[in-house]
C-alpha atoms as a PDB file:
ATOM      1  CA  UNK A   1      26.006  40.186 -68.629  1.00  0.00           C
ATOM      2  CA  UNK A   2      22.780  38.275 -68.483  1.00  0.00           C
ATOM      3  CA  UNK A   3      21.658  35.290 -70.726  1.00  0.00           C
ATOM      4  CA  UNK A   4      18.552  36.012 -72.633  1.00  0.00           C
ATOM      5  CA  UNK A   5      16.286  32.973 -70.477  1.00  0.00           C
ATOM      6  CA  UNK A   6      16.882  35.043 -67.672  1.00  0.00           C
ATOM      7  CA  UNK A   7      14.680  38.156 -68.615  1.00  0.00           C
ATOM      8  CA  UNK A   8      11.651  36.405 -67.854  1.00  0.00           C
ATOM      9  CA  UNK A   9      12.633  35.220 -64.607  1.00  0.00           C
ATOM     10  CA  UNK A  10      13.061  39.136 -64.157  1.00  0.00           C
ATOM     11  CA  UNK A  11       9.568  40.051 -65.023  1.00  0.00           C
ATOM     12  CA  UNK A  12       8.646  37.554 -62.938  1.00  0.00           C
ATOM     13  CA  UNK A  13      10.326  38.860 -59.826  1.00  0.00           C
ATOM     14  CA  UNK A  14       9.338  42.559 -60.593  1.00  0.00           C
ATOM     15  CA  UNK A  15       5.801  41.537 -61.025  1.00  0.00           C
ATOM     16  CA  UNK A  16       5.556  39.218 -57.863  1.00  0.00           C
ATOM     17  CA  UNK A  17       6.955  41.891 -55.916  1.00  0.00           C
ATOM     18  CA  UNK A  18       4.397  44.338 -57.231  1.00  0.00           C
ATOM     19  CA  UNK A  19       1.540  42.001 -57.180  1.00  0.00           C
ATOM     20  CA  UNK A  20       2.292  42.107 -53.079  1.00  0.00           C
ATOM     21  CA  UNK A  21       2.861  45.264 -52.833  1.00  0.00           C
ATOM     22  CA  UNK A  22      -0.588  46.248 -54.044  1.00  0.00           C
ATOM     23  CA  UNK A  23      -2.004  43.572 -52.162  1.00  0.00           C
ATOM     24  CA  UNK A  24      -0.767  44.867 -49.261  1.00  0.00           C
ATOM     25  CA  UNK A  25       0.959  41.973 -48.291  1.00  0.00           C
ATOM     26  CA  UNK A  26       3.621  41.144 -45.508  1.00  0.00           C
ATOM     27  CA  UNK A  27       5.904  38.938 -47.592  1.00  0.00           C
ATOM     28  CA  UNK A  28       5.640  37.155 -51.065  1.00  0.00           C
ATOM     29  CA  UNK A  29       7.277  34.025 -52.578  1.00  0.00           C
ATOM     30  CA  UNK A  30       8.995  34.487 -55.396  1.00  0.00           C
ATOM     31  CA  UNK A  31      10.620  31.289 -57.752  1.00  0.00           C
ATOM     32  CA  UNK A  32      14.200  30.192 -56.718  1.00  0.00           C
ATOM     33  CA  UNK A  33      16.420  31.308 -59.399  1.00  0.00           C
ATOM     34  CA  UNK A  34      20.001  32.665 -59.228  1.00  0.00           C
ATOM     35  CA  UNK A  35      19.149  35.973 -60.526  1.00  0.00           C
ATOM     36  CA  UNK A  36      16.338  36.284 -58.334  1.00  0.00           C
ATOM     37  CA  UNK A  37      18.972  35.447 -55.443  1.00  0.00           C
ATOM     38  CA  UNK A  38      21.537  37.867 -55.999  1.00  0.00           C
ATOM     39  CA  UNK A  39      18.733  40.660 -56.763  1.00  0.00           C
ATOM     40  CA  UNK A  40      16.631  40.087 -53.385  1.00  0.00           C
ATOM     41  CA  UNK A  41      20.420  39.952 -51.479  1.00  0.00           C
ATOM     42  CA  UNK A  42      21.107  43.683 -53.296  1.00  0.00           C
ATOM     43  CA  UNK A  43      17.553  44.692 -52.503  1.00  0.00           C
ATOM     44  CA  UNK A  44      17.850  43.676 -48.976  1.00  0.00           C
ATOM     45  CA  UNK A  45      21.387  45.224 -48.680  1.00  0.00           C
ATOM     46  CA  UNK A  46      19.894  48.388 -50.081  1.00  0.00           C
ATOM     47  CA  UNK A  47      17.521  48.354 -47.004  1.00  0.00           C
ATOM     48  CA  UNK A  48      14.629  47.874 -49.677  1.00  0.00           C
ATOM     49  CA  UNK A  49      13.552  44.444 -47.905  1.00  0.00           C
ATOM     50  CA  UNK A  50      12.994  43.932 -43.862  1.00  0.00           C
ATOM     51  CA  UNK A  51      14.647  40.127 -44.754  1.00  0.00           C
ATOM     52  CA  UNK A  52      13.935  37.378 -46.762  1.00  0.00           C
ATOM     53  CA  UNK A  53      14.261  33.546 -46.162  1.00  0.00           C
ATOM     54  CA  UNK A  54      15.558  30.383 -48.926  1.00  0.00           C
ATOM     55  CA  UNK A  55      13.030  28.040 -48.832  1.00  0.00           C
ATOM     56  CA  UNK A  56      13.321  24.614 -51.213  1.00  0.00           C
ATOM     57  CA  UNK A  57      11.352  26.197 -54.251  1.00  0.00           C
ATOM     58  CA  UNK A  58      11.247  29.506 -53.406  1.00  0.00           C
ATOM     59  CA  UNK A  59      12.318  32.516 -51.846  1.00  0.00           C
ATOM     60  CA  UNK A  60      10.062  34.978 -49.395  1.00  0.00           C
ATOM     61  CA  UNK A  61      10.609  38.174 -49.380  1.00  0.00           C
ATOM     62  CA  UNK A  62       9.446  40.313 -46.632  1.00  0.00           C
ATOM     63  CA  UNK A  63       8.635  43.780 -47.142  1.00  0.00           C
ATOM     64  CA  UNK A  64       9.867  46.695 -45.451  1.00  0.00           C
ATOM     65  CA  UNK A  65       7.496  49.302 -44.238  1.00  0.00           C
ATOM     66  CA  UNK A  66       7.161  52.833 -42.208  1.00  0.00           C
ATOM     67  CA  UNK A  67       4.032  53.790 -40.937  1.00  0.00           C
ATOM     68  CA  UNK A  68       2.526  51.437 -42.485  1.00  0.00           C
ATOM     69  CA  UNK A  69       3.440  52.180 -46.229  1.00  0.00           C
ATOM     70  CA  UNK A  70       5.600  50.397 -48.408  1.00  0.00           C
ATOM     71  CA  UNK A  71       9.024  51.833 -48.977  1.00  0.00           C
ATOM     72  CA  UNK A  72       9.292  51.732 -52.403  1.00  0.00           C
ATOM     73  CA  UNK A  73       6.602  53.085 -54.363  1.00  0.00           C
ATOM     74  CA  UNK A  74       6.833  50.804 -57.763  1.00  0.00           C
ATOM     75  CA  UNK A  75       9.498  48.370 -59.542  1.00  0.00           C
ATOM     76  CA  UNK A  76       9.454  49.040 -63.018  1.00  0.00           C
ATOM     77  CA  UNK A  77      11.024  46.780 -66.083  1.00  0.00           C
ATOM     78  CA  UNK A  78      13.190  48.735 -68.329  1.00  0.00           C
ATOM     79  CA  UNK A  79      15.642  45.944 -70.279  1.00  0.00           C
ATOM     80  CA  UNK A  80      13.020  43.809 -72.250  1.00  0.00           C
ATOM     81  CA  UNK A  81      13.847  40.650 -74.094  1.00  0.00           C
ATOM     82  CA  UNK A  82      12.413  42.441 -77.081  1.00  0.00           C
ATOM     83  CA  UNK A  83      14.061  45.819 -76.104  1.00  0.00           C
ATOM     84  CA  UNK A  84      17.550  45.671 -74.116  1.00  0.00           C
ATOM     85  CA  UNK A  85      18.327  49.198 -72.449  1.00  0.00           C
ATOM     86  CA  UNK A  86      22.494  49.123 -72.319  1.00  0.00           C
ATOM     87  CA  UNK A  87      23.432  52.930 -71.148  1.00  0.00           C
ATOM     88  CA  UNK A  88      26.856  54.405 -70.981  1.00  0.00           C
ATOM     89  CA  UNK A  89      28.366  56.091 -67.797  1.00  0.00           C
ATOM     90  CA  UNK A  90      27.511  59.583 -69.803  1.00  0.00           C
ATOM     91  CA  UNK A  91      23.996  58.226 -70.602  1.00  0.00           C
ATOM     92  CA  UNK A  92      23.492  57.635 -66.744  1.00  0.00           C
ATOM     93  CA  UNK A  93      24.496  61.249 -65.586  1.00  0.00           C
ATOM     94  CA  UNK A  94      22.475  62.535 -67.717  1.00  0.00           C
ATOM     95  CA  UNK A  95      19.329  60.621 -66.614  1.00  0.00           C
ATOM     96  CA  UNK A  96      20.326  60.955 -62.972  1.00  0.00           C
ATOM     97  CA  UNK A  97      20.893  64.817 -63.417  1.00  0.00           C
ATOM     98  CA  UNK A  98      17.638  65.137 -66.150  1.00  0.00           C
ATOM     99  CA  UNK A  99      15.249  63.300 -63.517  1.00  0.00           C
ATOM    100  CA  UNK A 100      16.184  63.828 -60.288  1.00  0.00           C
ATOM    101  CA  UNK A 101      13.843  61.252 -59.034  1.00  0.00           C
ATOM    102  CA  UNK A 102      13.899  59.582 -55.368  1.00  0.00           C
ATOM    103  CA  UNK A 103      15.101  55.908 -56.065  1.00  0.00           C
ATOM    104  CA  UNK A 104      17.813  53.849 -58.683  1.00  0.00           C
ATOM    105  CA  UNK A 105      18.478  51.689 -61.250  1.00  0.00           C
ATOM    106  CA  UNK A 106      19.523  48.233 -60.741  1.00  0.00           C
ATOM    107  CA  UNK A 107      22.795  47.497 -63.859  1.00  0.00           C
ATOM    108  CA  UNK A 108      23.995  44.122 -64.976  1.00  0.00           C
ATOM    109  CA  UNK A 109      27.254  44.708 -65.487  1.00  0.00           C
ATOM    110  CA  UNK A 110      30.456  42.292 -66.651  1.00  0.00           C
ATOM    111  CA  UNK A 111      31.222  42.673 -62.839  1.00  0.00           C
ATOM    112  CA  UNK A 112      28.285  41.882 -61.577  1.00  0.00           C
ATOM    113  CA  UNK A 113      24.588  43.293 -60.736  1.00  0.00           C
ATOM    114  CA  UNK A 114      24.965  46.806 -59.151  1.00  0.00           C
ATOM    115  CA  UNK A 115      22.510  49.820 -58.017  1.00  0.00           C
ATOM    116  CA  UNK A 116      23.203  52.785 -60.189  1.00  0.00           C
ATOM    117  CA  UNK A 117      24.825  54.866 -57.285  1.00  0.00           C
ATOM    118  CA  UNK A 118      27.295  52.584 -57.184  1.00  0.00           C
ATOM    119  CA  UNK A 119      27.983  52.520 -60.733  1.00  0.00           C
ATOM    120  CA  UNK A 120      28.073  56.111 -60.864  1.00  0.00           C
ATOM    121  CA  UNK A 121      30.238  57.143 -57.742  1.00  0.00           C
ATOM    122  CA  UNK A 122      32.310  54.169 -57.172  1.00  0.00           C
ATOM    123  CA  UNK A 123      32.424  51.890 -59.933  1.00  0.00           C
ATOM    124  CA  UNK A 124      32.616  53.934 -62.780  1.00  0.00           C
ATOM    125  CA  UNK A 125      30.655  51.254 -64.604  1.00  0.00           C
ATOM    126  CA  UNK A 126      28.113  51.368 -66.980  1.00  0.00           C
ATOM    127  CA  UNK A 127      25.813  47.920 -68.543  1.00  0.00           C
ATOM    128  CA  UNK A 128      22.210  46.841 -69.052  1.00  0.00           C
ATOM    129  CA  UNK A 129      19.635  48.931 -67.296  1.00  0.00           C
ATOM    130  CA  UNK A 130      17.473  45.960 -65.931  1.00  0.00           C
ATOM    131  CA  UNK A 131      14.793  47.887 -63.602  1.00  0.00           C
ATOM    132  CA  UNK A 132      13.976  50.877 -61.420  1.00  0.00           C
ATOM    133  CA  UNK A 133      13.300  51.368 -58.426  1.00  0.00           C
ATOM    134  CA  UNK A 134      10.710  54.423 -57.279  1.00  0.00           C
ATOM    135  CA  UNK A 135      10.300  55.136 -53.624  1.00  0.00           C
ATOM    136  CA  UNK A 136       7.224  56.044 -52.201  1.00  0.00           C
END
């Protein structure tokens, strides 16, 4: 599971990545920090990102688009320090079957930090909900 100090290094990365977004812009920088690594590598591996690059401080993060529109249509913050979202395997059919939405969930799990389809058909895991992820 995550530590509490890393929630705000979450916002952080959901709101730099929607900052560009509605700026329109071809990559971002976003602060180096291990959480932010492993989510841009799960991102990318999703095909959410075109690539990204390590830099000393930072990371960039280059967006993905076709025809000229963003991919994914929002990233939105579910876990809060304040509020933590933990759902059961149950509680995530239910949501997946109740909303039938285009996009995922991104779950910090004790195994690790997985997209909710993987959870769901191969893991069988459940965790924190940590954000969403809406395509366009």
């Amino acid at each position: 599971m995550i530590n509490p100090t890393t929630h705000y290094a979450l916002a952080d990365f959901i709101s730099a990545l929607n900052l560009g977004m509605a700026r329109n812009m071809r990559f971002t920088r976003i602060n180096k920090t291990p959480i932010a690594l492993r989510l841009v590598h799960l991102l990318y591996m999703q095909g959410i990102l075109r690539t990204y690059k390590i830099e000393s401080e930072h990371v960039a993060v280059y967006y993905k688009y076709v025809r000229s529109r963003h991919i994914v249509k929002r990233y939105t913050l579910v876990s809060k320090p304040s509020k933590r979202c933990y759902w059961t395997l149950s509680k995530l059919v239910k949501v997946f079957n109740a909303n039938n939405f285009s996009g995922f969930y991104v779950i910090s799990t004790q195994k690790g930090i997985f997209t909710s389809d993987y959870c769901l058909l191969q893991g069988h895991m459940c965790g924190e909900v940590l954000f969403r992820v809406n395509f366009g």
